[in-house]
C-alpha atoms as a PDB file:
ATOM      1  CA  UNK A   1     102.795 108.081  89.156  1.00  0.00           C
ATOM      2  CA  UNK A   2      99.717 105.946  88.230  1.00  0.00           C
ATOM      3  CA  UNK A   3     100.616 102.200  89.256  1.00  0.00           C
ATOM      4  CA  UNK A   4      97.213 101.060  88.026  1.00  0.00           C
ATOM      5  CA  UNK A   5      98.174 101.944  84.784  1.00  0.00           C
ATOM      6  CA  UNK A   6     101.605 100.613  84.555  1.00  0.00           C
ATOM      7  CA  UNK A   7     100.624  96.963  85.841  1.00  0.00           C
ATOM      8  CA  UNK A   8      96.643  95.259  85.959  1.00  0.00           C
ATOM      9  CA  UNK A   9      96.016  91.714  86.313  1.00  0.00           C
ATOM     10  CA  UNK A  10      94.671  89.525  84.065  1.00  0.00           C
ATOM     11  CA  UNK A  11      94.164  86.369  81.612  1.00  0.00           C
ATOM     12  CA  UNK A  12      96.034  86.621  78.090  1.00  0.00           C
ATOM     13  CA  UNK A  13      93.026  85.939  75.874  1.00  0.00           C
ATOM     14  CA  UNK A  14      92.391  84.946  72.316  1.00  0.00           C
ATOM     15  CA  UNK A  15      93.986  83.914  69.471  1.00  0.00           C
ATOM     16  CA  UNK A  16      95.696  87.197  68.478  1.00  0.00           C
ATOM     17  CA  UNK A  17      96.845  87.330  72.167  1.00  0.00           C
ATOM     18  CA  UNK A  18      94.972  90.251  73.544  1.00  0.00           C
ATOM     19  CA  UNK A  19      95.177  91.287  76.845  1.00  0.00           C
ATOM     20  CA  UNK A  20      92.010  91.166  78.944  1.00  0.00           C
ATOM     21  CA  UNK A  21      93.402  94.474  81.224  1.00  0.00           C
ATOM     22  CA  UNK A  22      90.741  95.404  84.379  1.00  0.00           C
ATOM     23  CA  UNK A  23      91.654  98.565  86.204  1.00  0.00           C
ATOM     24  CA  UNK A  24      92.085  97.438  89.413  1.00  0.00           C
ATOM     25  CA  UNK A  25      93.915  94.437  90.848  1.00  0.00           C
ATOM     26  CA  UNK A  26      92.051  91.012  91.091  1.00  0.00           C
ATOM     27  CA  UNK A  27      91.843  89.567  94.447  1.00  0.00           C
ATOM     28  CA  UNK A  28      93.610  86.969  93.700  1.00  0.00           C
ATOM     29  CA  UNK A  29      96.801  88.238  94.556  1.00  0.00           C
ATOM     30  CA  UNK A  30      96.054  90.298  97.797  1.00  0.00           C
ATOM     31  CA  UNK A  31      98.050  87.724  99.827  1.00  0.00           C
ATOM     32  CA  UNK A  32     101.630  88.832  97.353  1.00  0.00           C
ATOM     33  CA  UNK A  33     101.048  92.424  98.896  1.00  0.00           C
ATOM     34  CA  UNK A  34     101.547  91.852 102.190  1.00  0.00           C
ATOM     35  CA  UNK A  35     104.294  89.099 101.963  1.00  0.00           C
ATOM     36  CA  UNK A  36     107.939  90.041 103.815  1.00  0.00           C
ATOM     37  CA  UNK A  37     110.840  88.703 102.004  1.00  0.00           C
ATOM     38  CA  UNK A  38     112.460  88.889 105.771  1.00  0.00           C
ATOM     39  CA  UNK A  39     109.891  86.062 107.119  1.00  0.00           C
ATOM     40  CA  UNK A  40     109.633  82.199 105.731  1.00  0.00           C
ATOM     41  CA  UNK A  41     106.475  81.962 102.693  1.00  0.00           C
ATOM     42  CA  UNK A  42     104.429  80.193 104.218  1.00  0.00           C
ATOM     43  CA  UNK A  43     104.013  76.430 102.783  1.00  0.00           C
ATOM     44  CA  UNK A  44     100.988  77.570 100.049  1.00  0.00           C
ATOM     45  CA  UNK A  45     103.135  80.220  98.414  1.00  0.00           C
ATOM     46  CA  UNK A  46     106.122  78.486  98.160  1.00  0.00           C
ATOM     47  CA  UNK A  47     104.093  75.662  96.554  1.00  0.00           C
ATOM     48  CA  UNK A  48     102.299  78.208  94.358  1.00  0.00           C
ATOM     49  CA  UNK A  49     105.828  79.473  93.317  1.00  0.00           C
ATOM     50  CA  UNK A  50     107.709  76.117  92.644  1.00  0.00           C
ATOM     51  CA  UNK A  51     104.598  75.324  90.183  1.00  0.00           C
ATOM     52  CA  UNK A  52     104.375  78.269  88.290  1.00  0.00           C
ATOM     53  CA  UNK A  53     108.647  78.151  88.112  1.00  0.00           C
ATOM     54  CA  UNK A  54     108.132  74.300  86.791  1.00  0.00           C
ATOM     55  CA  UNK A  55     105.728  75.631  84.258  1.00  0.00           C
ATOM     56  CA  UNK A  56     107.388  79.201  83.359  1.00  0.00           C
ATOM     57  CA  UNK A  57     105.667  79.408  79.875  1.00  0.00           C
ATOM     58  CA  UNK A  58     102.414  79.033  81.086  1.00  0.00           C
ATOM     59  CA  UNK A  59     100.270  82.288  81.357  1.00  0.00           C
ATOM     60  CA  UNK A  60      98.368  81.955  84.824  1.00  0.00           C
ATOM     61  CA  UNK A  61      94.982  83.859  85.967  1.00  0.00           C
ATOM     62  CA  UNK A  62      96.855  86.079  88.671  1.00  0.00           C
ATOM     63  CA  UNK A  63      99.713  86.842  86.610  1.00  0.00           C
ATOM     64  CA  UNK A  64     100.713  90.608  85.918  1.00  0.00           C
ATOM     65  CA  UNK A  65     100.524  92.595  83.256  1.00  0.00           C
ATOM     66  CA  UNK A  66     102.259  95.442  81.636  1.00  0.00           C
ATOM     67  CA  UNK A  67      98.932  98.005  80.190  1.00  0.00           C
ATOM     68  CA  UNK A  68      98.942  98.335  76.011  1.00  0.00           C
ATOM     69  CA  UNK A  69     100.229 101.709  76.795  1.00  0.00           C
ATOM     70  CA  UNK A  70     102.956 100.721  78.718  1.00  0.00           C
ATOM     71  CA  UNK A  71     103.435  98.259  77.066  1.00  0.00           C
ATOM     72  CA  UNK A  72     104.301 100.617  73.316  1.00  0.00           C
ATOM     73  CA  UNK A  73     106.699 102.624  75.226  1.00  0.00           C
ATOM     74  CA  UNK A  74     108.067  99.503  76.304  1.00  0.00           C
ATOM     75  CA  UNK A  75     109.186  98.761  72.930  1.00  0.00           C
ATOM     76  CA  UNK A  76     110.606 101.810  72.069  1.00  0.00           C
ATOM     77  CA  UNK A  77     112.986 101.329  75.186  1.00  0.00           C
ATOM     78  CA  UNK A  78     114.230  98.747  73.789  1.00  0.00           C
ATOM     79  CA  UNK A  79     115.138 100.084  70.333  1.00  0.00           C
ATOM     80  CA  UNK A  80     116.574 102.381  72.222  1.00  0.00           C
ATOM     81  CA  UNK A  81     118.612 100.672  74.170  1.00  0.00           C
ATOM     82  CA  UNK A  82     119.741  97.571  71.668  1.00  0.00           C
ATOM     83  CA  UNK A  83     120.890 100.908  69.512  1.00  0.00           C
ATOM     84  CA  UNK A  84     123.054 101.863  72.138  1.00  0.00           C
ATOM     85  CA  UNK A  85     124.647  98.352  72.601  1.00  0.00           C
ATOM     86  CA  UNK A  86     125.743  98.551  69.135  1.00  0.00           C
ATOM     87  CA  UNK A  87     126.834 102.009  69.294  1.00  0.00           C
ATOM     88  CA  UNK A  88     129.149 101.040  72.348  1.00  0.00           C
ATOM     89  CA  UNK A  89     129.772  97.310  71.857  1.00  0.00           C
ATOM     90  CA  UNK A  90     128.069  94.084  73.601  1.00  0.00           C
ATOM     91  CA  UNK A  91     131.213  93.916  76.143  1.00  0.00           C
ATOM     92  CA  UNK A  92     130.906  97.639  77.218  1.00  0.00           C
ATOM     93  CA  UNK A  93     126.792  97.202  77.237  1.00  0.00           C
ATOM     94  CA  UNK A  94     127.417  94.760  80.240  1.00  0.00           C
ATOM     95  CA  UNK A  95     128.908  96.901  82.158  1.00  0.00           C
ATOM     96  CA  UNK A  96     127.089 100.625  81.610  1.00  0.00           C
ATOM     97  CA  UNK A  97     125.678 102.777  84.089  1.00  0.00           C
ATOM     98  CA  UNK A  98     122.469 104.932  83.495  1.00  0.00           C
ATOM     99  CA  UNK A  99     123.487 107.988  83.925  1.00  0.00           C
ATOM    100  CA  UNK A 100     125.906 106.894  81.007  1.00  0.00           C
ATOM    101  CA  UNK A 101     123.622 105.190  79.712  1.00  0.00           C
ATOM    102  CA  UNK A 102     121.833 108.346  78.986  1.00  0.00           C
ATOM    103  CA  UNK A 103     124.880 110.573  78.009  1.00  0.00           C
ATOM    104  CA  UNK A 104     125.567 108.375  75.091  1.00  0.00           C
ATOM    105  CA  UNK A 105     121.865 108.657  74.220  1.00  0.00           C
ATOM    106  CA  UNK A 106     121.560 112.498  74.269  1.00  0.00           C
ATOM    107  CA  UNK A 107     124.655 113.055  72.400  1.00  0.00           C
ATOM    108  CA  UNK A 108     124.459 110.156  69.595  1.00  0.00           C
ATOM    109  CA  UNK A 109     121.655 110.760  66.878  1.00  0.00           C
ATOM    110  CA  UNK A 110     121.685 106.878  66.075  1.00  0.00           C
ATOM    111  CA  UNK A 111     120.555 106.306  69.622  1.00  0.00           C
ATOM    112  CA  UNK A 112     118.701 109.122  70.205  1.00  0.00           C
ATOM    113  CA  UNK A 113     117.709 110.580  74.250  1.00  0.00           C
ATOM    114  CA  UNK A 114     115.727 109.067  75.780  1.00  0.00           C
ATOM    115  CA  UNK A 115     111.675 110.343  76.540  1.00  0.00           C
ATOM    116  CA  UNK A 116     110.266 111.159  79.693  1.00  0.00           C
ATOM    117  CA  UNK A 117     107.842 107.946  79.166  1.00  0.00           C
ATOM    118  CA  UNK A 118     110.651 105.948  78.408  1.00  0.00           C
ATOM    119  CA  UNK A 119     112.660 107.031  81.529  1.00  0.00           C
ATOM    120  CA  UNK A 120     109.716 106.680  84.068  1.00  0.00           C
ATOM    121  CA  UNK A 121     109.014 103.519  82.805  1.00  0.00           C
ATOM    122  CA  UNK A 122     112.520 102.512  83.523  1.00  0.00           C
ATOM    123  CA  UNK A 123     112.527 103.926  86.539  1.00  0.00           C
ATOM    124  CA  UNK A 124     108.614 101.844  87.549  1.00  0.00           C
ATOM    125  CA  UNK A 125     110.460  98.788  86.238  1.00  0.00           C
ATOM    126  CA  UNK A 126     113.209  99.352  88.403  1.00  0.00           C
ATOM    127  CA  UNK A 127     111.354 100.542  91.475  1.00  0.00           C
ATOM    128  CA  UNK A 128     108.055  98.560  91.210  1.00  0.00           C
ATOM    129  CA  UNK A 129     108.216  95.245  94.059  1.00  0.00           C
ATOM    130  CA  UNK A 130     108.691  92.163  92.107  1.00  0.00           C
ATOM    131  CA  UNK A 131     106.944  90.302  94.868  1.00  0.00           C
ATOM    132  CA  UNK A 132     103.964  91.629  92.997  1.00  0.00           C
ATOM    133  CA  UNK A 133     105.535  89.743  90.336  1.00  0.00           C
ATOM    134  CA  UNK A 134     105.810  86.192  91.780  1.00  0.00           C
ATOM    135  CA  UNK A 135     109.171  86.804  92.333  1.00  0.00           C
ATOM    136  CA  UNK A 136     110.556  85.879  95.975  1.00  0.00           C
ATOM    137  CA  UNK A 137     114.247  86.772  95.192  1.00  0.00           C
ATOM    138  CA  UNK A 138     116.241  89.498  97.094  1.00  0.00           C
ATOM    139  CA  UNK A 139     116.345  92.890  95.281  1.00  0.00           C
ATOM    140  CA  UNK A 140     120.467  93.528  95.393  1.00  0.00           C
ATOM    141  CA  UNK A 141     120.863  96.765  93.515  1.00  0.00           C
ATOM    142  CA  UNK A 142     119.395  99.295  95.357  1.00  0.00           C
ATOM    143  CA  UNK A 143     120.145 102.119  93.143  1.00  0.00           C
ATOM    144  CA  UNK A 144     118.756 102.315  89.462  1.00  0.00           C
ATOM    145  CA  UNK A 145     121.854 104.454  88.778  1.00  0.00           C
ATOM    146  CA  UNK A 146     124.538 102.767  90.505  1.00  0.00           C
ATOM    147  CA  UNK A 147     128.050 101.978  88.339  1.00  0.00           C
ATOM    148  CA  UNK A 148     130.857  99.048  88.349  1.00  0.00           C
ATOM    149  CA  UNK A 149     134.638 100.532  88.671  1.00  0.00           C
ATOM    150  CA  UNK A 150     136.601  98.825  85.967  1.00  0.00           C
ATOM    151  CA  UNK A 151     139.297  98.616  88.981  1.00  0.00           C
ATOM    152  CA  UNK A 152     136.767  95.409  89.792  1.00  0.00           C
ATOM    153  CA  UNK A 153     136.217  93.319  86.949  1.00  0.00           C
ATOM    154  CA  UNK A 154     138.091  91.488  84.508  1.00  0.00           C
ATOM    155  CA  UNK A 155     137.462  90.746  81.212  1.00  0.00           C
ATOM    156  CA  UNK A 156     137.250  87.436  79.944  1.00  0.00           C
ATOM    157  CA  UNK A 157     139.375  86.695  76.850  1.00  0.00           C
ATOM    158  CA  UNK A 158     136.811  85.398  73.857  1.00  0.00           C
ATOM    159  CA  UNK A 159     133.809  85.905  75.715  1.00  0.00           C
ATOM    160  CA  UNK A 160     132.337  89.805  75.471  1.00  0.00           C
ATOM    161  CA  UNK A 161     131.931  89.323  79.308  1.00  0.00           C
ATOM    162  CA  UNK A 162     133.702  90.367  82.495  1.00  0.00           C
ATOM    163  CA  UNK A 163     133.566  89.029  86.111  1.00  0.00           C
ATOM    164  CA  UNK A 164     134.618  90.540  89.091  1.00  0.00           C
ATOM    165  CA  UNK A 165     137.832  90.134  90.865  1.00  0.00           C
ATOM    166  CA  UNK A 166     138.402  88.031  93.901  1.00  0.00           C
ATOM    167  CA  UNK A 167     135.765  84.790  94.276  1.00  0.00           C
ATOM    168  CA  UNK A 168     134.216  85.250  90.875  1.00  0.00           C
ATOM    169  CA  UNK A 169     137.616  85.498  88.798  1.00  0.00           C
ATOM    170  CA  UNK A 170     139.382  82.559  91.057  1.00  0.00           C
ATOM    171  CA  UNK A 171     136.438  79.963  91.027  1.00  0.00           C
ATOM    172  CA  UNK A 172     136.149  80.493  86.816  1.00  0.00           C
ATOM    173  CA  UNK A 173     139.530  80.330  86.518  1.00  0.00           C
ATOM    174  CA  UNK A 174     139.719  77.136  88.884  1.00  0.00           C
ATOM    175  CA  UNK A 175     136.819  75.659  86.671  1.00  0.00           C
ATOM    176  CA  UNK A 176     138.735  75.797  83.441  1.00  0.00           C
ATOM    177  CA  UNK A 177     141.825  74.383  85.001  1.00  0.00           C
ATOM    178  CA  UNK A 178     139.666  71.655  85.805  1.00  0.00           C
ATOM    179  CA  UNK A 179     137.657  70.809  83.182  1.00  0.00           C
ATOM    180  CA  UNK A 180     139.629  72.910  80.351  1.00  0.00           C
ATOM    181  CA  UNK A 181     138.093  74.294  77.028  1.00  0.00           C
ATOM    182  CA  UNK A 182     134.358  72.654  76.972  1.00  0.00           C
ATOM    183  CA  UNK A 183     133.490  74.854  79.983  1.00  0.00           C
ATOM    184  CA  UNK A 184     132.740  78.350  78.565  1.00  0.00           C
ATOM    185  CA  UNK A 185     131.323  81.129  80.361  1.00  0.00           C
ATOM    186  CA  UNK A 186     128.374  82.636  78.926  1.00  0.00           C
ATOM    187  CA  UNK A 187     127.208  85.321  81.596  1.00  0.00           C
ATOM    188  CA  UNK A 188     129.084  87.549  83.046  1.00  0.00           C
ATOM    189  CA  UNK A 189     128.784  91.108  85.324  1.00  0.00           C
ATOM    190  CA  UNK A 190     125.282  92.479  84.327  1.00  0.00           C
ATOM    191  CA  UNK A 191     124.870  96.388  84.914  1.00  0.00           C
ATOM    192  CA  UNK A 192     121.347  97.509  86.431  1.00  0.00           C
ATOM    193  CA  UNK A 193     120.997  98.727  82.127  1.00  0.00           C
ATOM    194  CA  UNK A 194     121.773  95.476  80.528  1.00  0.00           C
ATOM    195  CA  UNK A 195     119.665  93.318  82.767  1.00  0.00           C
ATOM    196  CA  UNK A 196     116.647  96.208  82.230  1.00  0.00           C
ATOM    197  CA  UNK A 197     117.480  95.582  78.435  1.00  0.00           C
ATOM    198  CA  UNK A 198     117.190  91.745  78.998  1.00  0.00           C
ATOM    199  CA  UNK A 199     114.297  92.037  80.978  1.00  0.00           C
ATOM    200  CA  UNK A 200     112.101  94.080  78.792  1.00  0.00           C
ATOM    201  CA  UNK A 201     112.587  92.004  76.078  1.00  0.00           C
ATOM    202  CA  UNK A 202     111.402  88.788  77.842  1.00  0.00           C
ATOM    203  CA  UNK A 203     107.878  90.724  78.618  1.00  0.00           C
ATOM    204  CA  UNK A 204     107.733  92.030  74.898  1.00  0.00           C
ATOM    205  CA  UNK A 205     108.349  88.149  74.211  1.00  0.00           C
ATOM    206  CA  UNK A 206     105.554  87.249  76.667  1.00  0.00           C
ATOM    207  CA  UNK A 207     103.101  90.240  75.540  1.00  0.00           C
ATOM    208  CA  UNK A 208     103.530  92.044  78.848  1.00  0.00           C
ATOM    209  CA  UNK A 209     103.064  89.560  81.297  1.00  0.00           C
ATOM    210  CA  UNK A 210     105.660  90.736  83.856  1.00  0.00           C
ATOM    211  CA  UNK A 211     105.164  87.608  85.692  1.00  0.00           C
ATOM    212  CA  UNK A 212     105.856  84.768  83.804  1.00  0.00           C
ATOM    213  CA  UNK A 213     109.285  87.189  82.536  1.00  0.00           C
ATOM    214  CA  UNK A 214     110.190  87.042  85.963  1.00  0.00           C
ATOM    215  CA  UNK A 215     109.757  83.403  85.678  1.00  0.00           C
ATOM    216  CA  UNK A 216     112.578  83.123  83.489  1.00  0.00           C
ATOM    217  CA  UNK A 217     114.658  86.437  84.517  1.00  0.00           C
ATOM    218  CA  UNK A 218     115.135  88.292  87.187  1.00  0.00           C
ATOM    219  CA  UNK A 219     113.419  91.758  87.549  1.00  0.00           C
ATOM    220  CA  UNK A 220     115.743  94.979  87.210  1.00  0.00           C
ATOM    221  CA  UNK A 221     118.084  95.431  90.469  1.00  0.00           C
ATOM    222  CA  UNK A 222     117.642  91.656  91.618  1.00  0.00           C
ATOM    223  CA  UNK A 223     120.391  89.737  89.206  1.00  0.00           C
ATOM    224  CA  UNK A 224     123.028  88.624  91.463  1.00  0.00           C
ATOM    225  CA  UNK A 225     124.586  89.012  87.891  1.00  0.00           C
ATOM    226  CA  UNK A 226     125.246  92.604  89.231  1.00  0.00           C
ATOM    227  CA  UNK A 227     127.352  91.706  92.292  1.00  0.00           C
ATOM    228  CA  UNK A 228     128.937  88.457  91.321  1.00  0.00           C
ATOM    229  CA  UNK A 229     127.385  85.255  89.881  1.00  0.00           C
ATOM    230  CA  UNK A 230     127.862  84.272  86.611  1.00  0.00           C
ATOM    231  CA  UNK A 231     126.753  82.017  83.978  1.00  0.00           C
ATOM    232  CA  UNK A 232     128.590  78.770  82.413  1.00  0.00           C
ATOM    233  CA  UNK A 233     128.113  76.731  79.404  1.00  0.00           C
ATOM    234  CA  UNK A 234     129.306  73.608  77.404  1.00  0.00           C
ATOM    235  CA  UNK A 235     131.623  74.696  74.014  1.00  0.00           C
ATOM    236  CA  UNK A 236     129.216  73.192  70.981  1.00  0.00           C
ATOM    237  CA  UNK A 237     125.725  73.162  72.873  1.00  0.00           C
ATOM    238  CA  UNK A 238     124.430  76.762  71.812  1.00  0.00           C
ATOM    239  CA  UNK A 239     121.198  78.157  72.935  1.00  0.00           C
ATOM    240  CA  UNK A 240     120.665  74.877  74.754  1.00  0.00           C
ATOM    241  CA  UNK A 241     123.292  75.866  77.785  1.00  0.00           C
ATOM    242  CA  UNK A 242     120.169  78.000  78.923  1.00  0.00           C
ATOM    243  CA  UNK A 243     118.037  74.959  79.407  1.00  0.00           C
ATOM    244  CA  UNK A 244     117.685  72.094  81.519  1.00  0.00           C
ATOM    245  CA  UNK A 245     119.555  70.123  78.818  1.00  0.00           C
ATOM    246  CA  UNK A 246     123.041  71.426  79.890  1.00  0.00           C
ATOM    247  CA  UNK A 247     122.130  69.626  83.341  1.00  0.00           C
ATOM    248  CA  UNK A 248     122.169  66.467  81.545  1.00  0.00           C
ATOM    249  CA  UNK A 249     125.837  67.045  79.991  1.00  0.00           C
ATOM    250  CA  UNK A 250     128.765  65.235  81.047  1.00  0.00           C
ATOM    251  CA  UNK A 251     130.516  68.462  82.087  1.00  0.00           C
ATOM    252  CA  UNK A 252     127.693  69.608  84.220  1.00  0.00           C
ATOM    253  CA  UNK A 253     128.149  66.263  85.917  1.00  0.00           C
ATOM    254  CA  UNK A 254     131.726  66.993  86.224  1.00  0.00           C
ATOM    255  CA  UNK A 255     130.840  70.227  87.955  1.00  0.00           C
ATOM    256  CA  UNK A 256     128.960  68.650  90.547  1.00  0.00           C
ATOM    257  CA  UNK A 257     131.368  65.422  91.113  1.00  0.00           C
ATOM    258  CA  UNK A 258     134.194  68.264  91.088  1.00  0.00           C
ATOM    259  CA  UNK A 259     131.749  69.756  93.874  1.00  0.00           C
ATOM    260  CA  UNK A 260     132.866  73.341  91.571  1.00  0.00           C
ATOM    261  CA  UNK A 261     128.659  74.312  91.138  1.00  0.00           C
ATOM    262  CA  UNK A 262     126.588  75.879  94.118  1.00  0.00           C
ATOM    263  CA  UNK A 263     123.671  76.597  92.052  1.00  0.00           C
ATOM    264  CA  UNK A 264     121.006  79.983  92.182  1.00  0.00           C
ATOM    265  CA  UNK A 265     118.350  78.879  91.327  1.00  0.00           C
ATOM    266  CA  UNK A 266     118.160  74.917  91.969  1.00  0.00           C
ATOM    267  CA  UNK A 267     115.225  72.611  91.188  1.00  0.00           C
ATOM    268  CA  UNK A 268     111.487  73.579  93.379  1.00  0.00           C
ATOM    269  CA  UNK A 269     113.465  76.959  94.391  1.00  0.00           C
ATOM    270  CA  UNK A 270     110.924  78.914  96.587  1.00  0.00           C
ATOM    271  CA  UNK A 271     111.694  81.775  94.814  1.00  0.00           C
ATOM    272  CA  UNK A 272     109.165  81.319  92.024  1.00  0.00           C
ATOM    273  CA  UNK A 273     112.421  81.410  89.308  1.00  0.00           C
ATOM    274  CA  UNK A 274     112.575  78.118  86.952  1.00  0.00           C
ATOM    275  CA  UNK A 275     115.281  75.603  87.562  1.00  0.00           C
ATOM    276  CA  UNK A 276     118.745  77.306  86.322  1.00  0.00           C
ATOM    277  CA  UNK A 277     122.030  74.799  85.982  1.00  0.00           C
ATOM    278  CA  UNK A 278     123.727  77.265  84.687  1.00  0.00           C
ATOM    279  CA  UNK A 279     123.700  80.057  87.213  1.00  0.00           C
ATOM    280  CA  UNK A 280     126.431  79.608  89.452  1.00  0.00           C
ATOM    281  CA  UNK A 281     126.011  81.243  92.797  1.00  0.00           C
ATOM    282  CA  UNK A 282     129.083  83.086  94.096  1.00  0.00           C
ATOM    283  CA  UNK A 283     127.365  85.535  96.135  1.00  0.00           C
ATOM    284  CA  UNK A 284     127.162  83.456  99.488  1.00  0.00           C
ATOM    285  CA  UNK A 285     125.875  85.796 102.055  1.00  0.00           C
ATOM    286  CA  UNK A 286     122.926  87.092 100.498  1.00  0.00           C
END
């Protein structure tokens, strides 16, 4: 498979927002090659990453980018893949597998089977080290076609999400005992396929740049969406919950005075993710 011409490096130019695409990596990011997620960043690249996180729309000069090419088959993955979370339903979408994931597609017309392009490019997305990215996280789903047992999860009532049993279940549940029906959940379990889907359409959104996505969302196989954490929200406050203004709410407050909110993704993370106050971390050991 020809990495050089699923990612190159580069400067999003113009008005039209072309991409300016050389063939082979800039220098500028030799050092993210040989960085080990098992050792401390040192001091520069944690700096580096707490910038770019504070400034996650930006487009920066060693940023990654998805080739035109890729980039068009891109797309048609996600056609492909919104079609299928209508034909099965948003809930269900959260919690497919791929291999199912590709069952449904061969056999339903309105979705239609997937390409080989398409399924190598899932497969690069899924594969391909996000430290490449800017993206210091753990990867936690090691298998692009790992499943969740419904045995696990639970749905949530009003919500189209589920969360798994044990910590996840019992600290939501202890959270809207507490603070009652402002706190909503808004996240739940994400399968290795949904957060793909959510993925690729933040780097349609940012014209390929694979970085500043990451920025926002993590890379395919490293949402601790898929092993636990979830999402919460204020009832009323929309889109805004995934901002920095549900930080500012009174029941976000609450959360913290309630000491109910260990947080992902906290302010100047080193993990080169922006500030998330409404990704709570139930995960603890990774």
């Amino acid at each position: 498979m020809n990495r050089r011409d699923f990612i190159a490096y580069g400067m999003l130019l113009g008005v039209q927002g072309s991409l300016l695409i050389p063939d082979v990596a800039a220098g500028a990011n030799k050092n993210r090659r040989i960085i080990n997620r098992d050792r401390p960043l040192e001091d520069s690249a944690i700096r580096d990453a707490v910038r770019k996180a504070k400034n996650f729309e930006e487009n920066f000069r060693d940023d990654v980018y998805m080739s035109a090419r890729k980039l068009a088959v891109l797309h048609k993955v996600h056609q492909r893949l919104s079609r299928l979370q209508r034909l099965v339903g948003y809930a269900n979408f959260n919690l497919i597998a791929f291999d199912t994931a590709r069952y449904y597609a061969r056999n339903y017309s309105r979705v239609g089977a997937f390409t080989h392009q398409e399924t190598e490019l899932i497969e690069e997305l899924f594969e391909f080290d996000a430290v490449h990215y800017g993206f210091f996280g753990r990867k936690v789903s090691t298998s692009l076609t790992e499943s969740i047992k419904r045995r696990d999860v639970k749905k949530i009532r009003g919500t189209g999400h589920y969360l798994y049993q044990g910590d996840a279940i019992r600290l939501f549940l202890k959270m809207k005992r507490q603070l009652g029906p402002d706190l909503i959940l808004t996240s739940g379990i994400r399968s290795v396929v949904k957060q793909v889907h959510l993925f690729i359409a933040k780097a349609i959104k940012t014209n390929g740049n694979l970085s500043r996505a990451a920025r926002s969302l993590a890379p395919p196989g490293h949402s601790f969406h898929g092993i636990g954490d979830f999402d919460v929200g204020q009832r009323g406050l929309g889109a805004a919950n995934f901002t920095n203004a549900f930080a500012k709410t009174r029941l976000h407050q609450r959360l913290e005075d309630l000491g109910l909110i260990t947080m992902r993704y906290p302010m100047s993370n080193p993990y080169g993710v922006r500030h998330e106050p409404w990704h709570i971390k139930v995960v603890t050991n990774v």
